[in-house]
N, C-alpha and C. Protein backbone atom coordinates (compact mmCIF):
# COMPACT_ATOMS: atom_id res chain seq x y z
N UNK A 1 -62.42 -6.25 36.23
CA UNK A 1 -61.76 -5.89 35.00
C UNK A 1 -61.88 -4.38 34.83
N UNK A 2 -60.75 -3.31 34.55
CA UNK A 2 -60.45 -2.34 34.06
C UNK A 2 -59.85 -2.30 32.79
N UNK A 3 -60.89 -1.13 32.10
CA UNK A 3 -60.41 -1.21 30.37
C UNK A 3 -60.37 -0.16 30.53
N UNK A 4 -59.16 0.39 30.00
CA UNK A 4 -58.77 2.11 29.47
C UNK A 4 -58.52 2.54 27.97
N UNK A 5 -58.98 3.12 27.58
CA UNK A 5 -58.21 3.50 26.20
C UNK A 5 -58.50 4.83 25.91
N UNK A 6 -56.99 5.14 25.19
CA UNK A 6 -56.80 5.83 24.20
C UNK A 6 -57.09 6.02 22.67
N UNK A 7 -57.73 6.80 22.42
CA UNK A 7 -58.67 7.01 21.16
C UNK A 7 -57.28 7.62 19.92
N UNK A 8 -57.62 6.13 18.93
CA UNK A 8 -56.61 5.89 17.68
C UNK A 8 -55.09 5.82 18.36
N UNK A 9 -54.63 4.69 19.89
CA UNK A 9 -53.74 4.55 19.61
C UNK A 9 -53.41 3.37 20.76
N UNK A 10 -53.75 3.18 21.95
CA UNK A 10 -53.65 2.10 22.58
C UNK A 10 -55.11 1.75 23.54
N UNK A 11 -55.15 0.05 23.84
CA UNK A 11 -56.19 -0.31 24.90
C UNK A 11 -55.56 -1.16 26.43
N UNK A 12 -55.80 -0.93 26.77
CA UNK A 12 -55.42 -1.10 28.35
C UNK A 12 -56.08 -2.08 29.25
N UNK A 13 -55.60 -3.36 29.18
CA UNK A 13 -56.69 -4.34 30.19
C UNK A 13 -56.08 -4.31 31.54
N UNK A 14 -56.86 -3.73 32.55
CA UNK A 14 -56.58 -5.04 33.73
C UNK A 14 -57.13 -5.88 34.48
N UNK A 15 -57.00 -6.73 34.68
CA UNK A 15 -57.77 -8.26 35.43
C UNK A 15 -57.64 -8.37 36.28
N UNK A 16 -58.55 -8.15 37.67
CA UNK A 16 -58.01 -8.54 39.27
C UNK A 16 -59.00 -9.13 39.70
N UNK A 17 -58.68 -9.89 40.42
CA UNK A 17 -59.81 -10.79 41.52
C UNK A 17 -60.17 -10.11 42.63
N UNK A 18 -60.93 -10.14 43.93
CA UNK A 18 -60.96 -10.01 45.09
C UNK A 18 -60.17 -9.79 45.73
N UNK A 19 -60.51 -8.67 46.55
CA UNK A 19 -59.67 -7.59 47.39
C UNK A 19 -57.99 -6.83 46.76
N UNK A 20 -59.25 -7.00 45.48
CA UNK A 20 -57.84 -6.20 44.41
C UNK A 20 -56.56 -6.47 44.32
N UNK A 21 -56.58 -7.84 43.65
CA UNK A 21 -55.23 -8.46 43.72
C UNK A 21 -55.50 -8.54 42.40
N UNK A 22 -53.83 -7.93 41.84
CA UNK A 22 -53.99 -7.92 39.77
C UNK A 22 -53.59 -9.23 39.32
N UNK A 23 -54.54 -9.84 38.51
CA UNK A 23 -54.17 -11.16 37.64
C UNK A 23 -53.01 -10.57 36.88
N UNK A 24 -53.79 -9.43 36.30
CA UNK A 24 -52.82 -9.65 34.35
C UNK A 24 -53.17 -8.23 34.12
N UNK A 25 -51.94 -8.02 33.60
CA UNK A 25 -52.11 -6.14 32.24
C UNK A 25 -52.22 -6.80 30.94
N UNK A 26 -53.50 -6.24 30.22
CA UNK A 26 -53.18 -6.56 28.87
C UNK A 26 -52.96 -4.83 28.08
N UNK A 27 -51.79 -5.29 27.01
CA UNK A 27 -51.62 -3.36 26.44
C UNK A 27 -51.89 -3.86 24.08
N UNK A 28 -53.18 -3.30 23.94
CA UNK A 28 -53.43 -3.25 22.82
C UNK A 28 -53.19 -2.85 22.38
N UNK A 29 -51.85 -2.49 21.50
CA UNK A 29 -52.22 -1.44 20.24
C UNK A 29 -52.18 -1.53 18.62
N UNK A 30 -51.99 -0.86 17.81
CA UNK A 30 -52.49 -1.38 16.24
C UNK A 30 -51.36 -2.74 15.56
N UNK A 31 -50.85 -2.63 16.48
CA UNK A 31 -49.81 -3.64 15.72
C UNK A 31 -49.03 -4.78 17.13
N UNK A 32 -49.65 -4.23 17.77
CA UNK A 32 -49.08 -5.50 18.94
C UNK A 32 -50.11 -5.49 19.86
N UNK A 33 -49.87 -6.91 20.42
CA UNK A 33 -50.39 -7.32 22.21
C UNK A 33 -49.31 -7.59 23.22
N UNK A 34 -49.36 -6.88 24.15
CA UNK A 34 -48.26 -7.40 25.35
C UNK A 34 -49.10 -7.81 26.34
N UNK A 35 -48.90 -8.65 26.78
CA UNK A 35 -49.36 -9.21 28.46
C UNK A 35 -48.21 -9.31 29.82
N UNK A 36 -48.99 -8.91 30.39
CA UNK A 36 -47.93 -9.44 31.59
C UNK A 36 -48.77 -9.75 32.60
N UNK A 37 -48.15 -10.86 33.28
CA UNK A 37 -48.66 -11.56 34.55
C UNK A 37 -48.29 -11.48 35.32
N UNK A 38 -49.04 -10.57 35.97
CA UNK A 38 -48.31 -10.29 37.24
C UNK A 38 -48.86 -11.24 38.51
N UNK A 39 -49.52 -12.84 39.18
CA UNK A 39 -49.42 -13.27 39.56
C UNK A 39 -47.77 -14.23 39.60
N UNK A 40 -47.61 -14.08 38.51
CA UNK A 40 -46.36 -15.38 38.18
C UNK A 40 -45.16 -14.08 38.01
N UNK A 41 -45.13 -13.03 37.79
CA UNK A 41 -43.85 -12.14 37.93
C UNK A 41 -43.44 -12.38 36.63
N UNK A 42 -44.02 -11.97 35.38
CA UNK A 42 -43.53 -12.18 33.98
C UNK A 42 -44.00 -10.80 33.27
């Protein structure tokens, strides 16, 4: 897991398994969540 953020304005997830293959982006900010899955291409 990689967490990034920007101070007072977005948070940044990403989720990968072994040999760095990305599950999922998660993008936080004050008024929304977006995900995307990038195993399934969404």
């Amino acid at each position: 897991m990689n967490i990034r953020m920007q101070y007072d304005s977005a948070i940044w997830v990403r989720i990968g398994g072994p040999l760095n293959v990305e599950g999922a982006r998660i993008l936080i900010t004050r008024d929304s969540i977006k995900v995307t899955n990038r195993l399934e291409g969404r």
